[in-house]
N, C-alpha and C. Protein backbone atom coordinates (compact mmCIF):
# COMPACT_ATOMS: atom_id res chain seq x y z
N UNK A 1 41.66 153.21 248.84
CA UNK A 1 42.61 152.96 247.79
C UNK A 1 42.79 154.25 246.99
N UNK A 2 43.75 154.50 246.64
CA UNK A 2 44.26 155.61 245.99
C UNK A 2 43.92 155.77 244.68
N UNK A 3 43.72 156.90 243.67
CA UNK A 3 42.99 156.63 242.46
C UNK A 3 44.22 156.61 241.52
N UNK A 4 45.30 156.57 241.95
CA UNK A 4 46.54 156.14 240.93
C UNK A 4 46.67 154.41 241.02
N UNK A 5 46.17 153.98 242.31
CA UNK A 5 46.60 152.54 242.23
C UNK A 5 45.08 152.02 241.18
N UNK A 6 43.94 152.73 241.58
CA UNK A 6 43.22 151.90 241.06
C UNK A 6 43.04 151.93 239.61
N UNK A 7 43.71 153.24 238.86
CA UNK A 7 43.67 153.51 238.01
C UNK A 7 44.56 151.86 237.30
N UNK A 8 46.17 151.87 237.61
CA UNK A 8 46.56 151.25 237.66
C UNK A 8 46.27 149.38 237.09
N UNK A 9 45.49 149.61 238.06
CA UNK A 9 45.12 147.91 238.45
C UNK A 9 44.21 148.35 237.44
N UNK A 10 42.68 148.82 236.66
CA UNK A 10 42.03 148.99 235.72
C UNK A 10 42.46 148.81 234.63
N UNK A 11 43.96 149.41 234.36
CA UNK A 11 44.67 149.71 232.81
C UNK A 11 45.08 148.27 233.07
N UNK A 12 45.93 147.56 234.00
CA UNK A 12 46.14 146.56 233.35
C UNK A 12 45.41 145.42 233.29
N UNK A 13 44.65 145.62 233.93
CA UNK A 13 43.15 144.28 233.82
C UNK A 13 42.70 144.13 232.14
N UNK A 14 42.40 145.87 231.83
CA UNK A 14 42.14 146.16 230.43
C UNK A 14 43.40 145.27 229.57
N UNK A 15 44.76 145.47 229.86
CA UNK A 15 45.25 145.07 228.62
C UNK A 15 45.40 143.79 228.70
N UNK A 16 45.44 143.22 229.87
CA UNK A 16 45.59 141.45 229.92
C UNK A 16 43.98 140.72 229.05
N UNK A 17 43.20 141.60 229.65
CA UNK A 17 41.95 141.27 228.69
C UNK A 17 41.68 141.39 227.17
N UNK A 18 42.32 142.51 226.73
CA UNK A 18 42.82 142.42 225.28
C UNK A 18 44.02 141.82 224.95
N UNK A 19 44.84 141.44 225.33
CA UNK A 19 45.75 140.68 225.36
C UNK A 19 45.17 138.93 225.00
N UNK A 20 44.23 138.29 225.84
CA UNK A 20 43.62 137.28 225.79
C UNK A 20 42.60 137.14 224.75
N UNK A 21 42.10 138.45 224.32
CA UNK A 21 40.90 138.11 222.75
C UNK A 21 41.92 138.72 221.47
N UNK A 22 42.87 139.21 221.79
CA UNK A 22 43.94 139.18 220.83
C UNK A 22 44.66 137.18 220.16
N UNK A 23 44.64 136.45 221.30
CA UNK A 23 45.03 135.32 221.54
C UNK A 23 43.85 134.36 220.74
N UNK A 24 42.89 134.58 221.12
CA UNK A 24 41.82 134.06 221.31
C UNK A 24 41.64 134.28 220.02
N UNK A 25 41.29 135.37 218.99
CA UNK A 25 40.71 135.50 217.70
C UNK A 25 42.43 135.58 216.44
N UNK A 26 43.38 135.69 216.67
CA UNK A 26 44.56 135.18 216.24
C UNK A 26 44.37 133.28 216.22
N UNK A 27 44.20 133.00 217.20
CA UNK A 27 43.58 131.10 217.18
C UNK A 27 42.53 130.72 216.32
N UNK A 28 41.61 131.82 216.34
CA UNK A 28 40.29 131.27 215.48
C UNK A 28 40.35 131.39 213.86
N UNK A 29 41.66 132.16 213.52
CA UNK A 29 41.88 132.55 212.27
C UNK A 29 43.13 131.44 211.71
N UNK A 30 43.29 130.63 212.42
CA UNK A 30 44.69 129.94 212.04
C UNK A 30 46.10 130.72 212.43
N UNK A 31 46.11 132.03 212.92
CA UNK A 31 47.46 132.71 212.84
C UNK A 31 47.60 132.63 214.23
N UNK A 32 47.68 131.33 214.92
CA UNK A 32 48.11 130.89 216.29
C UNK A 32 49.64 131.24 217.18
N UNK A 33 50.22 132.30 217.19
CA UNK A 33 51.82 132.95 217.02
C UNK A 33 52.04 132.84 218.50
N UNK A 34 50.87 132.10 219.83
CA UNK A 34 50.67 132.29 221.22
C UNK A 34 51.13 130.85 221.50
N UNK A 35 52.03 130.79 222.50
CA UNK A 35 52.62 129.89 223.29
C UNK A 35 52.62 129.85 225.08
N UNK A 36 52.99 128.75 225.26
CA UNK A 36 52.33 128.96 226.83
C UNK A 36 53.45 127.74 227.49
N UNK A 37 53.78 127.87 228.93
CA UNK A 37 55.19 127.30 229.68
C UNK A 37 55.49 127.26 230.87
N UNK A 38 56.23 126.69 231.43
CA UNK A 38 55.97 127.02 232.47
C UNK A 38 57.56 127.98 233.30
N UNK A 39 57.95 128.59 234.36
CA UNK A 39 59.03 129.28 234.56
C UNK A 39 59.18 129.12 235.91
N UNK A 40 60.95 128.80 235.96
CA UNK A 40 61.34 128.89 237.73
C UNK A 40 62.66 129.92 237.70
N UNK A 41 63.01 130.18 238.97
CA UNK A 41 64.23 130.67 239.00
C UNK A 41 64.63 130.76 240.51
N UNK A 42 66.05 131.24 240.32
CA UNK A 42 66.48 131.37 242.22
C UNK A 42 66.49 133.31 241.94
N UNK A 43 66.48 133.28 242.80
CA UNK A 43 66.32 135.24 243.41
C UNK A 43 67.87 135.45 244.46
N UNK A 44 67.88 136.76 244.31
CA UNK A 44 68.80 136.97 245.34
C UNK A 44 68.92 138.38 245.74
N UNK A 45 68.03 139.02 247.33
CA UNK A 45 67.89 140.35 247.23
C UNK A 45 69.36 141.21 247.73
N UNK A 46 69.65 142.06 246.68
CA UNK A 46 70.36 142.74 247.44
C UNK A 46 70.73 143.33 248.98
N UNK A 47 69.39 144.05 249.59
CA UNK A 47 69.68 144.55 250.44
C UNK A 47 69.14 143.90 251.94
N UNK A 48 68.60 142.91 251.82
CA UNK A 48 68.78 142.45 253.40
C UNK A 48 68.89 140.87 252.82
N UNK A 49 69.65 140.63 252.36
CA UNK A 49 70.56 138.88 251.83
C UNK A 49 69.50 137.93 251.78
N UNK A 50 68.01 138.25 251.74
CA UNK A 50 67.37 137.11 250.88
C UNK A 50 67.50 136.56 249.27
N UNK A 51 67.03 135.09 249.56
CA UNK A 51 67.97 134.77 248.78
C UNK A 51 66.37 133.55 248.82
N UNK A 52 66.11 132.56 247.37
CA UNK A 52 64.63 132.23 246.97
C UNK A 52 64.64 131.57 245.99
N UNK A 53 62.97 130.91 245.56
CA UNK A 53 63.05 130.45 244.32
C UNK A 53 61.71 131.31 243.61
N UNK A 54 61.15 131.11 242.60
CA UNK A 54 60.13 131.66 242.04
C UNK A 54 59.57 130.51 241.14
N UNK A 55 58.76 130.41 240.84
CA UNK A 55 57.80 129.21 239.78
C UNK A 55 56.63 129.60 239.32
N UNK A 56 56.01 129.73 238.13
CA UNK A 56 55.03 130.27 237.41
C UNK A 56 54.02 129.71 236.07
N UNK A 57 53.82 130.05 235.50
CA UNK A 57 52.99 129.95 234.63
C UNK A 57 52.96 131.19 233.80
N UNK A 58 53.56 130.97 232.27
CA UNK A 58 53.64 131.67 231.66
C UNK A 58 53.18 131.75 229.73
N UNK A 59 52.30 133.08 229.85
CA UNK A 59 52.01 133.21 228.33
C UNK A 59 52.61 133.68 227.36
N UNK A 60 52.89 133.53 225.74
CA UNK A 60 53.45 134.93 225.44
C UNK A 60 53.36 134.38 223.70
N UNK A 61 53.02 135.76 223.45
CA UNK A 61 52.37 136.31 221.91
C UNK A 61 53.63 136.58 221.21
N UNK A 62 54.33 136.27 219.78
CA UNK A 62 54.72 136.83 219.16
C UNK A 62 53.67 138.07 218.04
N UNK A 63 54.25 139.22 218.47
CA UNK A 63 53.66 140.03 217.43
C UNK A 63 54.18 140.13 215.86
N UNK A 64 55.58 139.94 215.99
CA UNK A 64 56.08 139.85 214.29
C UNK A 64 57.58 139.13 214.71
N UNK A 65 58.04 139.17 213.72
CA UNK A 65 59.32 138.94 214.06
C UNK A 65 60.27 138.67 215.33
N UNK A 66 60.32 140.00 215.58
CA UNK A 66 61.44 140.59 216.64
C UNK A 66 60.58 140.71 217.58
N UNK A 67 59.35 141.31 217.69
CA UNK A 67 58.48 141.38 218.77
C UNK A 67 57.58 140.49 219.61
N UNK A 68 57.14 140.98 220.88
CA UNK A 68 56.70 139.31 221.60
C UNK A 68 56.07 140.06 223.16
N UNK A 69 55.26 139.97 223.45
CA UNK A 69 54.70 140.54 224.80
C UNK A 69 54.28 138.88 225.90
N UNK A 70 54.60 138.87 226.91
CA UNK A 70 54.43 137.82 227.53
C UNK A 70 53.83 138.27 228.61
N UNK A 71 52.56 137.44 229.63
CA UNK A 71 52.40 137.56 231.25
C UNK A 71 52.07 136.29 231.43
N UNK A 72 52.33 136.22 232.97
CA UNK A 72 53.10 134.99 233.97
C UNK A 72 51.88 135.22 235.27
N UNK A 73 52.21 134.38 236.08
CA UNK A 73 50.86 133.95 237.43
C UNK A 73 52.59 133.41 237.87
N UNK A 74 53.22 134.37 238.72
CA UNK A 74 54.17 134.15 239.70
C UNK A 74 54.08 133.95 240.84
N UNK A 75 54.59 132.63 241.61
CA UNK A 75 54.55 132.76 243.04
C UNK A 75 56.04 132.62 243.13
N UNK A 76 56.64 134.07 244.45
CA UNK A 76 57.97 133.62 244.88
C UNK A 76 57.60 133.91 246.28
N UNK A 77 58.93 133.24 246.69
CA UNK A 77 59.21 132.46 248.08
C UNK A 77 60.51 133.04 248.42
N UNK A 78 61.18 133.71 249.56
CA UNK A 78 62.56 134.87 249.64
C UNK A 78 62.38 134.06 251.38
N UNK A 79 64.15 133.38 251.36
CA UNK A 79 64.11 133.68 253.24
C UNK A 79 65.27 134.62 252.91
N UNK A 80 65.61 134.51 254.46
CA UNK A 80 66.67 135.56 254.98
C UNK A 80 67.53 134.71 255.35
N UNK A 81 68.97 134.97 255.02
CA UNK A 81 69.99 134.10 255.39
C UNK A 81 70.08 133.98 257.10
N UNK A 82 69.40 134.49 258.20
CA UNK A 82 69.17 134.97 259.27
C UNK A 82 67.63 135.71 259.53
N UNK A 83 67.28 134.80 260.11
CA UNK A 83 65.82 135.13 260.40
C UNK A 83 64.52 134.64 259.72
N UNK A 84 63.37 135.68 259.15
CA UNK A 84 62.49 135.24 258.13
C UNK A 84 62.24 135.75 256.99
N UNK A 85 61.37 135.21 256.10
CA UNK A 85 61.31 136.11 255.04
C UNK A 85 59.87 136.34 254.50
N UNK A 86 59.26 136.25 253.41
CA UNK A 86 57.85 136.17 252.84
C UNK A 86 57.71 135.84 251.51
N UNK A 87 56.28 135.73 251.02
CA UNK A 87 56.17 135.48 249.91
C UNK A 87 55.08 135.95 249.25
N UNK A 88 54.99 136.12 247.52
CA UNK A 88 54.48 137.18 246.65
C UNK A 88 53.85 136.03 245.44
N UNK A 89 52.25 136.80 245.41
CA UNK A 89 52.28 136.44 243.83
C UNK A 89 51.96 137.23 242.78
N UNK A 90 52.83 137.32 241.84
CA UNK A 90 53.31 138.16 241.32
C UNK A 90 52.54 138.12 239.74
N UNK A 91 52.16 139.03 239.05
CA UNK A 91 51.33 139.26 237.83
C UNK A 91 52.55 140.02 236.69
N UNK A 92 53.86 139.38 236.33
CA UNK A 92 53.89 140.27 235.47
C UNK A 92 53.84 140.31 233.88
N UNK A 93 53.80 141.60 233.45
CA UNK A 93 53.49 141.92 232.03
C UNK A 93 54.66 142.41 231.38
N UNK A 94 55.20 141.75 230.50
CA UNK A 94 56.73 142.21 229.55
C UNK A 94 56.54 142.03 228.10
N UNK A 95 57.22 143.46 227.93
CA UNK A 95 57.35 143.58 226.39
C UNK A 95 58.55 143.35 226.24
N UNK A 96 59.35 142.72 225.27
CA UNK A 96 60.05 142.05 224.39
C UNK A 96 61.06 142.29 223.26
N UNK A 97 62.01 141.81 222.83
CA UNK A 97 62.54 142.33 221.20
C UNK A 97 63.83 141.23 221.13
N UNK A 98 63.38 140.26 220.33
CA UNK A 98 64.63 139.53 220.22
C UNK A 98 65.37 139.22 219.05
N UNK A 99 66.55 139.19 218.72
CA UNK A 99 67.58 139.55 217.98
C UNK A 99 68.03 137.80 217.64
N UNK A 100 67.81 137.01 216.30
CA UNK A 100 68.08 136.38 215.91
C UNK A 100 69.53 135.98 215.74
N UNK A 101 70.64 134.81 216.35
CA UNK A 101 71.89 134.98 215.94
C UNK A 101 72.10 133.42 215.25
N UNK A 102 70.99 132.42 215.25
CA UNK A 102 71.19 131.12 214.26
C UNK A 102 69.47 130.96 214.36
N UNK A 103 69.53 129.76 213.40
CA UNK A 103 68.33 129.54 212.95
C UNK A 103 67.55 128.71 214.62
N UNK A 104 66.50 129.59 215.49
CA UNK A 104 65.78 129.01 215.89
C UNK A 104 66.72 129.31 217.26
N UNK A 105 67.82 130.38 217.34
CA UNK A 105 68.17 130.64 218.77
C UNK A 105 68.69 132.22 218.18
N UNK A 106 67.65 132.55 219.87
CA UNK A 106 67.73 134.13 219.62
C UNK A 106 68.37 134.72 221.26
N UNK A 107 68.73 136.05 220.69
CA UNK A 107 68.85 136.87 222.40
C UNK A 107 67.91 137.49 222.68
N UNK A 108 67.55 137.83 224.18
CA UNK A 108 66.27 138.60 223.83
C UNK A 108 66.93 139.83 224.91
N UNK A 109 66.05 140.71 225.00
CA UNK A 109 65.93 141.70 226.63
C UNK A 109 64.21 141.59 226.14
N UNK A 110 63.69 142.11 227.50
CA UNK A 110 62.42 142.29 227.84
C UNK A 110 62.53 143.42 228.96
N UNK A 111 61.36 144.01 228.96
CA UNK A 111 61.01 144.96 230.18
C UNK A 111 59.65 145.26 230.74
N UNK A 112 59.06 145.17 231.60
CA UNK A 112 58.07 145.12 232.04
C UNK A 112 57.27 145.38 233.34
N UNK A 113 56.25 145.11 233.99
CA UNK A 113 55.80 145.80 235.31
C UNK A 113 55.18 144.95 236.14
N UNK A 114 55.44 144.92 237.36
CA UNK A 114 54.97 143.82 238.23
C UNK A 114 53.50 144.29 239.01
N UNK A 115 52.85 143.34 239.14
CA UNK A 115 51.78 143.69 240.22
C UNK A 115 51.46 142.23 240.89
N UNK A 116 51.59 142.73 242.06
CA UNK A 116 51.58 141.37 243.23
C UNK A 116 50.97 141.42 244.40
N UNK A 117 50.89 140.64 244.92
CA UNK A 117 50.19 140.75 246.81
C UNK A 117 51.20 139.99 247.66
N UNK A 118 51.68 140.93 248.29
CA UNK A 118 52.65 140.40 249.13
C UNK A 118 52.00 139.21 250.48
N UNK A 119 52.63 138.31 250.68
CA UNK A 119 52.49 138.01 252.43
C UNK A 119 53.39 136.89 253.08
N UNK A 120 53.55 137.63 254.50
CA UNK A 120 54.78 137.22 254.97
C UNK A 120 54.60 136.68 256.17
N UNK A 121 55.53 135.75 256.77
CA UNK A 121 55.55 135.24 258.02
C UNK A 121 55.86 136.22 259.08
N UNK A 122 56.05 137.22 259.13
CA UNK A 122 56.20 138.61 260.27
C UNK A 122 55.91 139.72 259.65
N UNK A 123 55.48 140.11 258.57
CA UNK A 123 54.56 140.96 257.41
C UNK A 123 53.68 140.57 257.44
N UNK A 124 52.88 141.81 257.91
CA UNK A 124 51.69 141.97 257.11
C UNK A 124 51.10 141.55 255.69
N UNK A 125 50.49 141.35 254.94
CA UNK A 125 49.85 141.37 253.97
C UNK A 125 49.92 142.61 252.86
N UNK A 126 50.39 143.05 251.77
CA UNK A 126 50.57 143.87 251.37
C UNK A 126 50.05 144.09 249.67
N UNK A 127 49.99 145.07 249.07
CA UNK A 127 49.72 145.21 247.20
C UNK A 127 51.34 145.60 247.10
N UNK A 128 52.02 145.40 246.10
CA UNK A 128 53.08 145.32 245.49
C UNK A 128 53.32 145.94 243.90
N UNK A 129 53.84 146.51 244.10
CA UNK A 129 54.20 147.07 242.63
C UNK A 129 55.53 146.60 242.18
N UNK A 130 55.57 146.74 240.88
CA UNK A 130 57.30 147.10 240.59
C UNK A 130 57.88 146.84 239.12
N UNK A 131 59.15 146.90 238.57
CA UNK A 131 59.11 146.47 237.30
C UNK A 131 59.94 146.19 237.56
N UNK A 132 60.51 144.86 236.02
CA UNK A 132 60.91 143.93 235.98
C UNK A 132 62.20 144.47 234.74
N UNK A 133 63.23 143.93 234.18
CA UNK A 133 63.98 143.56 233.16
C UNK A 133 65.11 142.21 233.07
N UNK A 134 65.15 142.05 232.23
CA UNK A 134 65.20 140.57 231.54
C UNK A 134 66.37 140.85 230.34
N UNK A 135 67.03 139.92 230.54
CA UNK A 135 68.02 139.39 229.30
C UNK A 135 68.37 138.09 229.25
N UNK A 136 68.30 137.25 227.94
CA UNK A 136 69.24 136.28 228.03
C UNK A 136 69.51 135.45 226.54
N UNK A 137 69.05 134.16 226.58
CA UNK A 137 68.99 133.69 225.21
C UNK A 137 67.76 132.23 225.06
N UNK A 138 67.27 133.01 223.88
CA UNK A 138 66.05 131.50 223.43
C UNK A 138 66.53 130.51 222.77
N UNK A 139 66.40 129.12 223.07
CA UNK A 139 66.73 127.92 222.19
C UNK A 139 65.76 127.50 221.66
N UNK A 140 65.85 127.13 220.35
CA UNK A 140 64.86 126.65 219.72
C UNK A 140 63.43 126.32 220.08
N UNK A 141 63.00 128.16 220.15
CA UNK A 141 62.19 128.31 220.38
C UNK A 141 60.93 127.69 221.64
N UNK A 142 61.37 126.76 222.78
CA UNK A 142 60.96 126.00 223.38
C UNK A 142 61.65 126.20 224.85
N UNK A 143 63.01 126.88 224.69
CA UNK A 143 63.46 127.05 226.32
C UNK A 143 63.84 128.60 225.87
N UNK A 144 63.97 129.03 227.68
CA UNK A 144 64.64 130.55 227.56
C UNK A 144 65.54 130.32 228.58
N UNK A 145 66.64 130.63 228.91
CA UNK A 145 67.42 131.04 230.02
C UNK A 145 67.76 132.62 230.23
N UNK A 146 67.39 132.80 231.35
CA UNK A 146 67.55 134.59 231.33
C UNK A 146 67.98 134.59 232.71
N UNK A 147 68.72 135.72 232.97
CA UNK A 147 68.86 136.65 234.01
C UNK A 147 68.34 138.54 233.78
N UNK A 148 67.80 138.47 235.44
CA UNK A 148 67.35 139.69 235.15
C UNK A 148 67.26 140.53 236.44
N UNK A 149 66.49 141.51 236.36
CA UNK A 149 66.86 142.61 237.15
C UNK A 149 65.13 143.00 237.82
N UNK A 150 64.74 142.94 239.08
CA UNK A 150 63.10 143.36 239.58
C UNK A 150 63.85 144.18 241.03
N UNK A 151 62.82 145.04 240.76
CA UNK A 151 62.30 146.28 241.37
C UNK A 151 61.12 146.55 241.96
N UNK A 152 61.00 146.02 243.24
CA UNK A 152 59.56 145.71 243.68
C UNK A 152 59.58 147.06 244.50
N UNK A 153 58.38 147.29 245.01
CA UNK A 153 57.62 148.57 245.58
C UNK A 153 56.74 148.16 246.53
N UNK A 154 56.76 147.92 247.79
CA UNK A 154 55.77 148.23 249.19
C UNK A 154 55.49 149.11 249.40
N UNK A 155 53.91 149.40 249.89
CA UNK A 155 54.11 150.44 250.55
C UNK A 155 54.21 150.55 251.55
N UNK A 156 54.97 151.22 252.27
CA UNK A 156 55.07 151.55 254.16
C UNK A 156 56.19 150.38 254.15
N UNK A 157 56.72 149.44 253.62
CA UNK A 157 57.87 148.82 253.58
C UNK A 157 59.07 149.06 252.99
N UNK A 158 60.10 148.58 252.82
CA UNK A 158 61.47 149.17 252.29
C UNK A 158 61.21 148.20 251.07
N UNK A 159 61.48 148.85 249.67
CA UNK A 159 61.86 148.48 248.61
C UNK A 159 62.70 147.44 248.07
N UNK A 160 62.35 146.58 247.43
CA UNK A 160 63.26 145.19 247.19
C UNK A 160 64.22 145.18 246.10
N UNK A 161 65.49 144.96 245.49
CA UNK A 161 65.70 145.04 244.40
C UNK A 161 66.47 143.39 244.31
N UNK A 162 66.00 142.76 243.52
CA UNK A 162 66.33 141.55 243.69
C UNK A 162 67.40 141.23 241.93
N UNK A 163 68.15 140.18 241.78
CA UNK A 163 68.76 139.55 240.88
C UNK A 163 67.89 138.20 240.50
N UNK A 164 67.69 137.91 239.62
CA UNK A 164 67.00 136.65 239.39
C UNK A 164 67.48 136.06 238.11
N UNK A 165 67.79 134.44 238.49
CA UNK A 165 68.86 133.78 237.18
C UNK A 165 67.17 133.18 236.84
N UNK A 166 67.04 132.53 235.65
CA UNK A 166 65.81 131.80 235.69
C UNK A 166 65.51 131.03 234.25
N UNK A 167 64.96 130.15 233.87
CA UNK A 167 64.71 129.41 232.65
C UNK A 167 63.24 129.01 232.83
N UNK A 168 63.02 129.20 231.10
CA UNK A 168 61.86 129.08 230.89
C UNK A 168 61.38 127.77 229.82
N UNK A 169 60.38 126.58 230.05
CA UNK A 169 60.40 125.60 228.83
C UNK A 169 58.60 126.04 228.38
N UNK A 170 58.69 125.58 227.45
CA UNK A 170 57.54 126.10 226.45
C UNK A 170 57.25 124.96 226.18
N UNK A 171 55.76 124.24 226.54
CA UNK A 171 54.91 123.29 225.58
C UNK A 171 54.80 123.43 224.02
């Protein structure tokens, strides 16, 4: 393994782990600002016409206001309109900034970085990189609907750039 990937995979182990006693001692103080949900969406890759769903499990911290960092436990699923396709589960981490336009519905963008393990029905098994961006709008605080933009990374494979419509509901 390469010492950029492992570097990598270290830094973000580190921040999901501070991320979680950030959560964790914010709860023990009463200033509970952490919510948790679950997320699906359809996919659609540009360059060889797969086309999918995705479903997850998702966390996410308001830091103040406008600010908000979220990570997810993604599994997606991609065929090929012709032939086969594979599937990923996907770790990602997004930072946030959303723009209030009525009481209790906001717009947001997000941007963020993927880390996944690929595996496929005529693929190999693979580590996955890539980043993610996000736009759309929050409803009262409890759903999100977004579309967005991922940028996945194989290595020794061809690069994915996928479209993804997707909504999110919040316990």
């Amino acid at each position: 393994m390469k010492k950029s990937t492992l570097f990598i995979i270290c830094f973000l182990t580190t921040q999901i782990i501070l991320f979680t006693q950030d959560v964790v001692v914010a709860s023990a103080y009463g200033q509970n600002k952490f919510k948790y949900g679950i997320t699906t969406g359809k996919s659609l890759e540009e360059s060889d016409n797969f086309f999918g769903f995705n479903v997850g499990f998702v966390g996410e911290r308001t830091f103040s206001k406008n600010v908000y960092g979220n990570v997810a436990i993604v599994y997606e699923n991609r065929f090929v309109f012709f032939g086969d396709g594979f599937s990923a589960l996907f770790l990602p981490i997004n930072a946030g900034y959303k723009f209030q336009i009525k009481d209790k519905t906001h717009i947001f963008g997000e941007l963020g970085v993927r880390i996944g393990y690929g595996f496929g029905y005529n693929y190999e098994t693979h580590f996955l990189t890539g980043i993610g961006l996000k736009a759309g709008i929050n409803l009262s605080d409890k759903y999100k609907i977004h579309i967005g933009r991922d940028y996945t990374f194989a290595k020794g494979e061809e690069d994915y750039k996928s479209i993804i419509i997707g909504f999110t509901f919040f316990f």
